[in-house]
C-alpha atoms as a PDB file:
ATOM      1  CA  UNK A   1     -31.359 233.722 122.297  1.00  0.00           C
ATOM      2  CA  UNK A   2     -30.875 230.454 120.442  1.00  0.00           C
ATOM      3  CA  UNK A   3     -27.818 230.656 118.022  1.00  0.00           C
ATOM      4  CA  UNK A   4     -27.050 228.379 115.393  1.00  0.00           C
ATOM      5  CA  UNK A   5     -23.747 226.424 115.584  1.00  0.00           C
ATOM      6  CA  UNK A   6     -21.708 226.409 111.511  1.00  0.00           C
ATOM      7  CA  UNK A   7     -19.171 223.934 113.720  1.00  0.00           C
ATOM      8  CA  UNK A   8     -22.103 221.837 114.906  1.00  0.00           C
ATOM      9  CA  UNK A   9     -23.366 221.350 111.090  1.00  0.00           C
ATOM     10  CA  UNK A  10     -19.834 220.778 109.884  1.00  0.00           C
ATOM     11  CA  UNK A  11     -18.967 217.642 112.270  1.00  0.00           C
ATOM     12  CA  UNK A  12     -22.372 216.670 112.383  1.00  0.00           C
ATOM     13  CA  UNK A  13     -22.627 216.689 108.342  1.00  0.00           C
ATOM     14  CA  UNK A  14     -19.422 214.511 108.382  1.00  0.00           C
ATOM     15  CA  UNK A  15     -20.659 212.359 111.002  1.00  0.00           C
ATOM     16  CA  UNK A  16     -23.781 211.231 108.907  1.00  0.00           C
ATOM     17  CA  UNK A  17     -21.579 211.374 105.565  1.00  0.00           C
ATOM     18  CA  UNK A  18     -19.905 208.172 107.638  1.00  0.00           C
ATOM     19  CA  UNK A  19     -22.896 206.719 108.475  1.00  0.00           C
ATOM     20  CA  UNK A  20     -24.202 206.508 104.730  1.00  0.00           C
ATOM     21  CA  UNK A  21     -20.764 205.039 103.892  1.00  0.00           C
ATOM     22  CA  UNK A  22     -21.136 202.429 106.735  1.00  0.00           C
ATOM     23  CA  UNK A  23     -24.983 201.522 105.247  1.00  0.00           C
ATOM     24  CA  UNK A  24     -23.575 201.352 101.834  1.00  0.00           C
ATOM     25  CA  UNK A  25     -20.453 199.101 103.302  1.00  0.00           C
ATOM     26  CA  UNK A  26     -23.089 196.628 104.879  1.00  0.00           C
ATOM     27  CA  UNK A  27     -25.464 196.695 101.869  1.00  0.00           C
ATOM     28  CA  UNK A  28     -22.297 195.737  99.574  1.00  0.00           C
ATOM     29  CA  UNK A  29     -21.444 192.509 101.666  1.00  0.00           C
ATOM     30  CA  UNK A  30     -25.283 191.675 101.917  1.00  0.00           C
ATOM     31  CA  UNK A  31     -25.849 187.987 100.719  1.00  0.00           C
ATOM     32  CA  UNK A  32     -29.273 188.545  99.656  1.00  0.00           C
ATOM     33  CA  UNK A  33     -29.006 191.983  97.606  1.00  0.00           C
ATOM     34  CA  UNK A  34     -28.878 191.474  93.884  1.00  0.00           C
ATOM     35  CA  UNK A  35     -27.339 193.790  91.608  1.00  0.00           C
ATOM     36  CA  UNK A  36     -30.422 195.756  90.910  1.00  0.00           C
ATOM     37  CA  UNK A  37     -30.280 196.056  94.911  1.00  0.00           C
ATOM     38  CA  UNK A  38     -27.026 197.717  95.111  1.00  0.00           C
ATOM     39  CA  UNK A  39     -27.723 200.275  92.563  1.00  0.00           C
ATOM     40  CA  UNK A  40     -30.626 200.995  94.256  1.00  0.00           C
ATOM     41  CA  UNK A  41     -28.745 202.219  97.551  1.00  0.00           C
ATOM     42  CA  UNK A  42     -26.551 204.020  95.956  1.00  0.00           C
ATOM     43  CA  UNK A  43     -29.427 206.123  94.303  1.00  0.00           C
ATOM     44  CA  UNK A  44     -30.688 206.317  97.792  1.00  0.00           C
ATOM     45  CA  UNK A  45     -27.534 206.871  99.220  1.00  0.00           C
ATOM     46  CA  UNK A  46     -27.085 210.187  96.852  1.00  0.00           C
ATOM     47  CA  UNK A  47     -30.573 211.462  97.593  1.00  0.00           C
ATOM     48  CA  UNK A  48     -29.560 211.325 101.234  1.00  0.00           C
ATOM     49  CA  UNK A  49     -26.393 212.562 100.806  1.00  0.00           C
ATOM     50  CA  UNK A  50     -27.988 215.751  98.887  1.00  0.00           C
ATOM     51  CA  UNK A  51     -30.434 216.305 101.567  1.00  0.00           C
ATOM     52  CA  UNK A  52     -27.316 215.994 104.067  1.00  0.00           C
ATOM     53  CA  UNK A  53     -25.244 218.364 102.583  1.00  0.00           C
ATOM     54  CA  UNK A  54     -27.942 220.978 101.565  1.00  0.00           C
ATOM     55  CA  UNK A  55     -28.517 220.978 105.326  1.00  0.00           C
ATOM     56  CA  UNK A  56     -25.239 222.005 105.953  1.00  0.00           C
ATOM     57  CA  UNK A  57     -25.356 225.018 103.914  1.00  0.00           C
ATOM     58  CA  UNK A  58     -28.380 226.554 105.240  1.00  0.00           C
ATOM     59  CA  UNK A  59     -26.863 225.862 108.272  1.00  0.00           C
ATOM     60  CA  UNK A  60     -24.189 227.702 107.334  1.00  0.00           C
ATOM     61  CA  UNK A  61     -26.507 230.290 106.035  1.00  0.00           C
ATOM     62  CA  UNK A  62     -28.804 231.060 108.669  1.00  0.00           C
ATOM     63  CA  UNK A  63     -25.837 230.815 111.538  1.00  0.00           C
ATOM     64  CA  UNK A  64     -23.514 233.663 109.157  1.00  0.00           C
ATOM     65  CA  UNK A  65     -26.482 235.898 109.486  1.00  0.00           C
ATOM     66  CA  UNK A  66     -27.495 234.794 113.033  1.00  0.00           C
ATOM     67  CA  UNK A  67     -24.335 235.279 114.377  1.00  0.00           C
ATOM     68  CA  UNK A  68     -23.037 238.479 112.424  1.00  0.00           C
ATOM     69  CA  UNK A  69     -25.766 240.478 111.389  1.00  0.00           C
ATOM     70  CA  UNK A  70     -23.563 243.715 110.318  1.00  0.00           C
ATOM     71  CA  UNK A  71     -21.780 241.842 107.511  1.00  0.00           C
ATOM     72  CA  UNK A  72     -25.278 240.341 105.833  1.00  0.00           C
ATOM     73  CA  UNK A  73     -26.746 244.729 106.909  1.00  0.00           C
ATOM     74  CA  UNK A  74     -23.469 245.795 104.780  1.00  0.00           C
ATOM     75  CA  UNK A  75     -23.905 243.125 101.894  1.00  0.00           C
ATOM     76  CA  UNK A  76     -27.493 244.236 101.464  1.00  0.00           C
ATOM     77  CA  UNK A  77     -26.795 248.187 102.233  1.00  0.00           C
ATOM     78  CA  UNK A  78     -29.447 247.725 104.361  1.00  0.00           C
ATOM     79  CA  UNK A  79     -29.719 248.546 108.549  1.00  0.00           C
ATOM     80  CA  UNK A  80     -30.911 245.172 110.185  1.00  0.00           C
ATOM     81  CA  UNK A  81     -31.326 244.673 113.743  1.00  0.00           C
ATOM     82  CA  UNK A  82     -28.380 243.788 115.618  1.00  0.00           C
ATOM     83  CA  UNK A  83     -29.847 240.125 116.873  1.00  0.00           C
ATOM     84  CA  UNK A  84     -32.422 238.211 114.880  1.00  0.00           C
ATOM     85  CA  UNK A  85     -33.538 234.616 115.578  1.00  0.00           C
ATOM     86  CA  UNK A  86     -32.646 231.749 113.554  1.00  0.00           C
ATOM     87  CA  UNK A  87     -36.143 231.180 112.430  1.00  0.00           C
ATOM     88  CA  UNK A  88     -35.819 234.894 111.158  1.00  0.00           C
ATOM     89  CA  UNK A  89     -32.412 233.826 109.326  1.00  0.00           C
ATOM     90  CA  UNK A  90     -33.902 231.128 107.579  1.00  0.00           C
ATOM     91  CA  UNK A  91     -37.306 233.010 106.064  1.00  0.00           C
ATOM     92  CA  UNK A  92     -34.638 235.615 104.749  1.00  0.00           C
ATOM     93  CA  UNK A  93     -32.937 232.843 103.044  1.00  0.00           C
ATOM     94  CA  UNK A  94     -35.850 230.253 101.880  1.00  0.00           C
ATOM     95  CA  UNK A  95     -38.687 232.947 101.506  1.00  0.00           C
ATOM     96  CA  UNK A  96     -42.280 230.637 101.921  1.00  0.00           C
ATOM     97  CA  UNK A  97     -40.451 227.830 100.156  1.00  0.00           C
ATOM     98  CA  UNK A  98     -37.376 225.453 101.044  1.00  0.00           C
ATOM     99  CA  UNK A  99     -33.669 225.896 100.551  1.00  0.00           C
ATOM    100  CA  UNK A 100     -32.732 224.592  96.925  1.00  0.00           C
ATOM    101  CA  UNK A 101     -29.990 225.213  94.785  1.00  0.00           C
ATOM    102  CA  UNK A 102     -28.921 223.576  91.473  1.00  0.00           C
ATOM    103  CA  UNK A 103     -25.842 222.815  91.085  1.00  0.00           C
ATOM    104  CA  UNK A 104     -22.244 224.550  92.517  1.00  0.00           C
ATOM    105  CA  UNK A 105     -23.064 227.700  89.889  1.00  0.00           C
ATOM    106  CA  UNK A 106     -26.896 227.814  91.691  1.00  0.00           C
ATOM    107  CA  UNK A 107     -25.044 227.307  95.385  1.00  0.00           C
ATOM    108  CA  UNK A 108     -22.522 230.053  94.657  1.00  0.00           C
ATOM    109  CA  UNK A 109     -25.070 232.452  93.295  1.00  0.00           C
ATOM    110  CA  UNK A 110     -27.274 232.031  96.977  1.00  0.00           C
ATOM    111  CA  UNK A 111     -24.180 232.041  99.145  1.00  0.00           C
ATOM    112  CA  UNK A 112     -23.267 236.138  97.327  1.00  0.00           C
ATOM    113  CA  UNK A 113     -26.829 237.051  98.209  1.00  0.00           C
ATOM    114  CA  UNK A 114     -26.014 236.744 102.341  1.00  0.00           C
ATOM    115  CA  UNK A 115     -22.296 237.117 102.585  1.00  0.00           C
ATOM    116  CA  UNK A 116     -19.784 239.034 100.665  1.00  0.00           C
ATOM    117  CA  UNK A 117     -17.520 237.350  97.583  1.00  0.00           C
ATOM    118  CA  UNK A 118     -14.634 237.780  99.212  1.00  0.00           C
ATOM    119  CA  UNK A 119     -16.355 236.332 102.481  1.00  0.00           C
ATOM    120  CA  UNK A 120     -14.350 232.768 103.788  1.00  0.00           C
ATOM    121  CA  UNK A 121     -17.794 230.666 102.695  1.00  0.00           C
ATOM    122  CA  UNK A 122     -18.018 231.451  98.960  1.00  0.00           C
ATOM    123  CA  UNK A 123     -13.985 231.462  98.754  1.00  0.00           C
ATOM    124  CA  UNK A 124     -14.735 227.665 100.414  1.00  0.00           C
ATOM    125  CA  UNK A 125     -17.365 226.806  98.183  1.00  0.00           C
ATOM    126  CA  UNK A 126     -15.493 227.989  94.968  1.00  0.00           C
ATOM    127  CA  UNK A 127     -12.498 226.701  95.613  1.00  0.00           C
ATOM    128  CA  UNK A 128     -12.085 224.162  92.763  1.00  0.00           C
ATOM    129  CA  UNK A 129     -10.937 221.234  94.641  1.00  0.00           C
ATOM    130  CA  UNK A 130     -14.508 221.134  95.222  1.00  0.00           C
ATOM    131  CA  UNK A 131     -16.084 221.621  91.512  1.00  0.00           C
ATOM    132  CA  UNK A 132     -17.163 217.985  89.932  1.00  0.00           C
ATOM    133  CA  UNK A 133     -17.829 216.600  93.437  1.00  0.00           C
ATOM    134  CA  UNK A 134     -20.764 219.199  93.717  1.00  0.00           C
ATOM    135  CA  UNK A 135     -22.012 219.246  90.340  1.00  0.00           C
ATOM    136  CA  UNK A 136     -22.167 215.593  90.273  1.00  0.00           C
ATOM    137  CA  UNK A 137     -24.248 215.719  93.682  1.00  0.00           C
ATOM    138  CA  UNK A 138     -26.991 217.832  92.279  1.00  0.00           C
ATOM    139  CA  UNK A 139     -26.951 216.290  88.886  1.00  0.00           C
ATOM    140  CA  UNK A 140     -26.822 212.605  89.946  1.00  0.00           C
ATOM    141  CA  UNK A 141     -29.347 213.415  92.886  1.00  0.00           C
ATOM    142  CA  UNK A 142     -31.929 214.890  90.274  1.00  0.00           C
ATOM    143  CA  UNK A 143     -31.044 211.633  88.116  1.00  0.00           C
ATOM    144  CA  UNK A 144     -31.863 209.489  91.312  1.00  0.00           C
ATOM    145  CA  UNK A 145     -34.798 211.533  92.528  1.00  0.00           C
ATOM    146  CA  UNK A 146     -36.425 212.106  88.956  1.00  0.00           C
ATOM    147  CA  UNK A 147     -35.640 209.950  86.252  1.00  0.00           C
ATOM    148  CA  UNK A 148     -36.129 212.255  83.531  1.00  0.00           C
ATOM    149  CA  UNK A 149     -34.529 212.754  80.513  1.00  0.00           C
ATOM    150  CA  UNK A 150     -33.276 216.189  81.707  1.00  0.00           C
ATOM    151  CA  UNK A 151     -32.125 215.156  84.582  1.00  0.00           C
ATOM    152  CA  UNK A 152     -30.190 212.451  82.764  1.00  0.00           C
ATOM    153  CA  UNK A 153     -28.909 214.465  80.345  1.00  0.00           C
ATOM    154  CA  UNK A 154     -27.716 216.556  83.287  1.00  0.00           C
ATOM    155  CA  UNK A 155     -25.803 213.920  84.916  1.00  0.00           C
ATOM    156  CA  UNK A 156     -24.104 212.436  81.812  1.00  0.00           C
ATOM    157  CA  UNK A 157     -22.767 216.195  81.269  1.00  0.00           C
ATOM    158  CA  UNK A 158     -21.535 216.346  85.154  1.00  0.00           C
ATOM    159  CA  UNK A 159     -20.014 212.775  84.758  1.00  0.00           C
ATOM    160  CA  UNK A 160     -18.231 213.071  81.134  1.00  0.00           C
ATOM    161  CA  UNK A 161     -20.059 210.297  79.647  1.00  0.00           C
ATOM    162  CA  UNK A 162     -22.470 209.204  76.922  1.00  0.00           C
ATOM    163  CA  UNK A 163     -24.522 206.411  78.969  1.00  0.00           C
ATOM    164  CA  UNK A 164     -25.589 205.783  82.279  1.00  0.00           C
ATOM    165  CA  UNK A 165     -27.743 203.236  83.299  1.00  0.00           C
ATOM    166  CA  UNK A 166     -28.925 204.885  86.702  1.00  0.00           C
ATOM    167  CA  UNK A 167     -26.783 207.302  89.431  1.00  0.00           C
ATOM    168  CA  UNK A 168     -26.811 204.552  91.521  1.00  0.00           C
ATOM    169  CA  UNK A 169     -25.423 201.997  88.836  1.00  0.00           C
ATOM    170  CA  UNK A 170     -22.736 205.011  87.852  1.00  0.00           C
ATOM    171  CA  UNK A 171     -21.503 205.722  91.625  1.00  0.00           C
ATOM    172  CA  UNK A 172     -21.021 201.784  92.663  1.00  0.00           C
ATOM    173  CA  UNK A 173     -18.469 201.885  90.479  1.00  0.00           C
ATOM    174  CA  UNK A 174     -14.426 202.723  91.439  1.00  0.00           C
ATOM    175  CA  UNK A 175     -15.614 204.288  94.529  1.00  0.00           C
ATOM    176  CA  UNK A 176     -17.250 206.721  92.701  1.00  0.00           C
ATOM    177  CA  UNK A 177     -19.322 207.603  95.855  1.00  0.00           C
ATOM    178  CA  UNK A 178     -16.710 207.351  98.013  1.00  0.00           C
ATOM    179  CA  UNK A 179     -15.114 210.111  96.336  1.00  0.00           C
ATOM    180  CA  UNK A 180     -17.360 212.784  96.254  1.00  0.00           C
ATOM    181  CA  UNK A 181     -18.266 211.745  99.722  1.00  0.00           C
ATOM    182  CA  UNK A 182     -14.386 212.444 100.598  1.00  0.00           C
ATOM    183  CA  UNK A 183     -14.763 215.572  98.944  1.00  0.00           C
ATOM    184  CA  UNK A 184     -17.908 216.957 100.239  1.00  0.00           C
ATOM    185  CA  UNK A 185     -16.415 216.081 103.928  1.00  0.00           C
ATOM    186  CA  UNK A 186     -12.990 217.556 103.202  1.00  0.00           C
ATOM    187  CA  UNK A 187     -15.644 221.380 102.572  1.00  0.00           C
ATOM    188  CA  UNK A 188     -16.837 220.543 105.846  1.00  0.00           C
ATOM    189  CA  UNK A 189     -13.782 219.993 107.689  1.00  0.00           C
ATOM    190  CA  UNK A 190     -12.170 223.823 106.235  1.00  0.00           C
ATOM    191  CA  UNK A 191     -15.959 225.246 106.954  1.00  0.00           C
ATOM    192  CA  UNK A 192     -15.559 223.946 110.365  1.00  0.00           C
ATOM    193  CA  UNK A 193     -12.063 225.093 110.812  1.00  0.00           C
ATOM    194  CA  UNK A 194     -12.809 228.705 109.534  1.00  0.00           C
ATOM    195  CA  UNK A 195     -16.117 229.208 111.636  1.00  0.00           C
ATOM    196  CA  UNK A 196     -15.996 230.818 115.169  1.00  0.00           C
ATOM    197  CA  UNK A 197     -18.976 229.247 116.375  1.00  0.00           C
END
Protein backbone atom coordinates (compact mmCIF):
# COMPACT_ATOMS: atom_id res chain seq x y z
CA UNK A 1 0.00 0.00 0.00
CA UNK A 2 1.16 3.46 -1.01
CA UNK A 3 2.13 5.59 2.11
CA UNK A 4 2.62 9.11 2.20
CA UNK A 5 6.09 10.44 3.18
CA UNK A 6 5.66 13.92 6.09
CA UNK A 7 9.79 13.86 5.46
CA UNK A 8 9.31 13.86 1.70
CA UNK A 9 6.87 17.08 1.95
CA UNK A 10 9.14 18.73 4.47
CA UNK A 11 12.49 18.76 2.21
CA UNK A 12 10.58 18.90 -0.77
CA UNK A 13 8.50 22.10 0.58
CA UNK A 14 11.95 23.67 1.40
CA UNK A 15 13.38 22.72 -1.77
CA UNK A 16 10.73 24.75 -3.83
CA UNK A 17 10.68 27.57 -0.98
CA UNK A 18 14.50 27.96 -2.61
CA UNK A 19 13.48 27.85 -5.88
CA UNK A 20 10.90 30.84 -5.51
CA UNK A 21 13.74 32.72 -3.75
CA UNK A 22 16.13 31.95 -6.70
CA UNK A 23 13.13 33.29 -9.35
CA UNK A 24 12.64 36.27 -7.21
CA UNK A 25 16.73 36.73 -7.02
CA UNK A 26 16.83 36.66 -10.97
CA UNK A 27 13.68 38.80 -11.43
CA UNK A 28 15.38 41.52 -9.00
CA UNK A 29 18.63 41.83 -11.21
CA UNK A 30 16.41 41.74 -14.46
CA UNK A 31 17.33 44.82 -16.70
CA UNK A 32 14.08 45.00 -18.30
CA UNK A 33 11.55 44.64 -15.21
CA UNK A 34 10.17 47.93 -14.04
CA UNK A 35 9.03 48.55 -10.69
CA UNK A 36 5.47 47.64 -11.32
CA UNK A 37 7.29 44.27 -12.53
CA UNK A 38 8.88 43.45 -9.34
CA UNK A 39 5.87 43.92 -7.27
CA UNK A 40 4.20 41.85 -9.44
CA UNK A 41 6.47 38.67 -8.62
CA UNK A 42 6.38 39.11 -5.39
CA UNK A 43 2.46 38.90 -5.44
CA UNK A 44 3.08 35.87 -7.48
CA UNK A 45 5.74 34.71 -5.51
CA UNK A 46 3.26 34.70 -2.25
CA UNK A 47 0.44 33.00 -4.12
CA UNK A 48 2.94 30.27 -4.87
CA UNK A 49 4.38 30.20 -1.77
CA UNK A 50 0.70 29.70 -0.15
CA UNK A 51 -0.09 26.98 -2.49
CA UNK A 52 3.48 25.47 -1.48
CA UNK A 53 3.07 25.47 1.98
CA UNK A 54 -0.69 24.47 2.14
CA UNK A 55 0.65 21.40 0.34
CA UNK A 56 2.78 20.62 2.99
CA UNK A 57 0.20 20.46 5.56
CA UNK A 58 -2.15 18.19 3.95
CA UNK A 59 0.72 16.32 3.42
CA UNK A 60 1.26 16.26 6.76
CA UNK A 61 -2.34 15.54 7.27
CA UNK A 62 -3.16 12.75 5.19
CA UNK A 63 0.44 10.89 6.00
CA UNK A 64 -0.45 11.35 10.26
CA UNK A 65 -3.58 9.47 9.49
CA UNK A 66 -2.09 7.18 6.78
CA UNK A 67 0.56 6.13 8.75
CA UNK A 68 -1.05 5.94 12.37
CA UNK A 69 -4.53 5.32 12.13
CA UNK A 70 -5.10 4.48 16.06
CA UNK A 71 -4.16 8.02 17.17
CA UNK A 72 -6.70 9.90 14.46
CA UNK A 73 -9.50 6.30 15.79
CA UNK A 74 -8.68 7.70 19.50
CA UNK A 75 -8.98 11.55 18.61
CA UNK A 76 -12.33 10.88 17.00
CA UNK A 77 -13.50 8.00 19.66
CA UNK A 78 -14.18 6.30 16.76
CA UNK A 79 -12.84 2.44 15.52
CA UNK A 80 -11.20 3.00 11.98
CA UNK A 81 -9.58 0.40 10.05
CA UNK A 82 -6.13 -0.29 10.82
CA UNK A 83 -4.73 0.72 7.06
CA UNK A 84 -6.53 3.19 4.84
CA UNK A 85 -5.17 4.64 1.57
CA UNK A 86 -4.00 8.04 1.15
CA UNK A 87 -6.75 8.93 -1.18
CA UNK A 88 -9.02 7.79 1.83
CA UNK A 89 -6.87 10.23 4.19
CA UNK A 90 -7.38 13.07 2.14
CA UNK A 91 -11.50 12.83 1.54
CA UNK A 92 -11.53 12.62 5.49
CA UNK A 93 -9.68 15.79 5.57
CA UNK A 94 -10.99 17.96 2.38
CA UNK A 95 -14.59 16.39 2.26
CA UNK A 96 -15.81 17.06 -1.80
CA UNK A 97 -13.87 20.31 -1.64
CA UNK A 98 -10.03 21.31 -1.35
CA UNK A 99 -7.81 21.81 1.66
CA UNK A 100 -8.16 25.58 2.84
CA UNK A 101 -7.50 27.20 5.91
CA UNK A 102 -7.44 30.93 6.86
CA UNK A 103 -5.01 32.00 8.64
CA UNK A 104 -2.64 30.18 11.66
CA UNK A 105 -6.07 30.35 14.05
CA UNK A 106 -8.05 28.46 10.82
CA UNK A 107 -4.73 25.98 10.39
CA UNK A 108 -4.66 25.20 14.10
CA UNK A 109 -8.36 24.62 14.36
CA UNK A 110 -8.02 21.70 11.21
CA UNK A 111 -4.78 20.26 12.53
CA UNK A 112 -7.07 19.39 16.39
CA UNK A 113 -9.69 17.79 14.19
CA UNK A 114 -7.02 14.74 13.01
CA UNK A 115 -4.42 14.70 15.71
CA UNK A 116 -4.48 15.36 19.34
CA UNK A 117 -3.43 19.05 21.00
CA UNK A 118 -0.81 17.78 22.64
CA UNK A 119 0.22 15.84 19.33
CA UNK A 120 4.10 17.09 17.99
CA UNK A 121 2.19 18.87 14.73
CA UNK A 122 -0.12 21.37 16.46
CA UNK A 123 2.68 21.93 19.31
CA UNK A 124 4.86 22.77 15.81
CA UNK A 125 2.37 24.80 14.30
CA UNK A 126 1.61 26.87 17.52
CA UNK A 127 4.73 27.41 18.53
CA UNK A 128 4.99 31.23 18.30
CA UNK A 129 8.20 31.57 16.56
CA UNK A 130 5.95 30.80 13.83
CA UNK A 131 2.83 33.33 14.44
CA UNK A 132 3.18 36.64 12.02
CA UNK A 133 5.04 34.58 9.38
CA UNK A 134 1.73 32.53 8.89
CA UNK A 135 -0.77 35.08 9.32
CA UNK A 136 0.96 37.27 6.96
CA UNK A 137 0.99 34.26 4.34
CA UNK A 138 -2.73 33.86 4.30
CA UNK A 139 -3.50 37.50 4.63
CA UNK A 140 -1.02 38.83 2.03
CA UNK A 141 -1.88 35.75 -0.30
CA UNK A 142 -5.72 36.71 -0.17
CA UNK A 143 -4.42 40.45 -0.79
CA UNK A 144 -2.42 39.07 -3.89
CA UNK A 145 -5.01 36.60 -5.08
CA UNK A 146 -8.15 38.96 -4.50
CA UNK A 147 -7.74 42.48 -4.30
CA UNK A 148 -10.54 43.25 -2.18
CA UNK A 149 -11.05 45.53 0.36
CA UNK A 150 -11.35 42.68 2.91
CA UNK A 151 -8.65 41.10 1.98
CA UNK A 152 -6.72 44.34 2.30
CA UNK A 153 -7.96 45.22 5.34
CA UNK A 154 -6.80 41.75 6.37
CA UNK A 155 -3.31 42.19 5.43
CA UNK A 156 -2.77 45.72 6.83
CA UNK A 157 -3.99 44.07 10.29
CA UNK A 158 -1.36 40.99 9.78
CA UNK A 159 1.38 43.57 8.74
CA UNK A 160 0.82 46.48 11.50
CA UNK A 161 0.23 49.12 9.08
CA UNK A 162 -2.22 51.71 7.76
CA UNK A 163 -1.31 51.51 3.84
CA UNK A 164 -0.22 49.12 1.48
CA UNK A 165 0.01 49.59 -1.97
CA UNK A 166 -0.09 45.77 -3.02
CA UNK A 167 1.49 42.38 -1.06
CA UNK A 168 3.85 42.32 -3.58
CA UNK A 169 4.91 46.12 -3.22
CA UNK A 170 4.84 45.40 0.87
CA UNK A 171 7.13 42.08 0.75
CA UNK A 172 9.98 43.62 -1.76
CA UNK A 173 10.74 45.56 0.87
CA UNK A 174 13.68 44.70 3.81
CA UNK A 175 13.46 41.19 2.81
CA UNK A 176 10.18 41.05 3.89
CA UNK A 177 9.71 37.80 1.84
CA UNK A 178 12.73 36.48 2.67
CA UNK A 179 11.68 36.35 6.11
CA UNK A 180 8.65 34.62 6.27
CA UNK A 181 10.15 32.36 3.71
CA UNK A 182 13.00 31.63 6.48
CA UNK A 183 10.35 31.08 8.79
CA UNK A 184 7.98 28.91 7.01
CA UNK A 185 11.23 26.62 6.11
CA UNK A 186 12.60 26.67 9.65
CA UNK A 187 8.44 24.66 10.45
CA UNK A 188 9.53 22.41 7.89
CA UNK A 189 12.88 21.56 8.95
CA UNK A 190 11.40 20.63 12.99
CA UNK A 191 8.27 18.83 11.01
CA UNK A 192 10.82 16.91 9.20
CA UNK A 193 12.96 16.22 12.15
CA UNK A 194 9.98 15.04 14.37
CA UNK A 195 8.32 12.73 11.63
CA UNK A 196 9.23 8.96 11.39
CA UNK A 197 8.45 8.62 7.92
Amino acid sequence: MRKKSIKKAASGFSKNVDGILDLLGRASKSKIFTDQDQSWSYDLSIIRLYREFEDLMLSTLIALINIDMETFSRHKGLQFPKHMNVELCEYLICGDSYFDFSGRSGLIKIIKKFVPENHWFPIIVKNSAYKDALDRLSALRNFAAHDSAFSKQRALKSIGQQRMASSGAWLKKQNRFSKICTSLKHMAQRIEAEADY
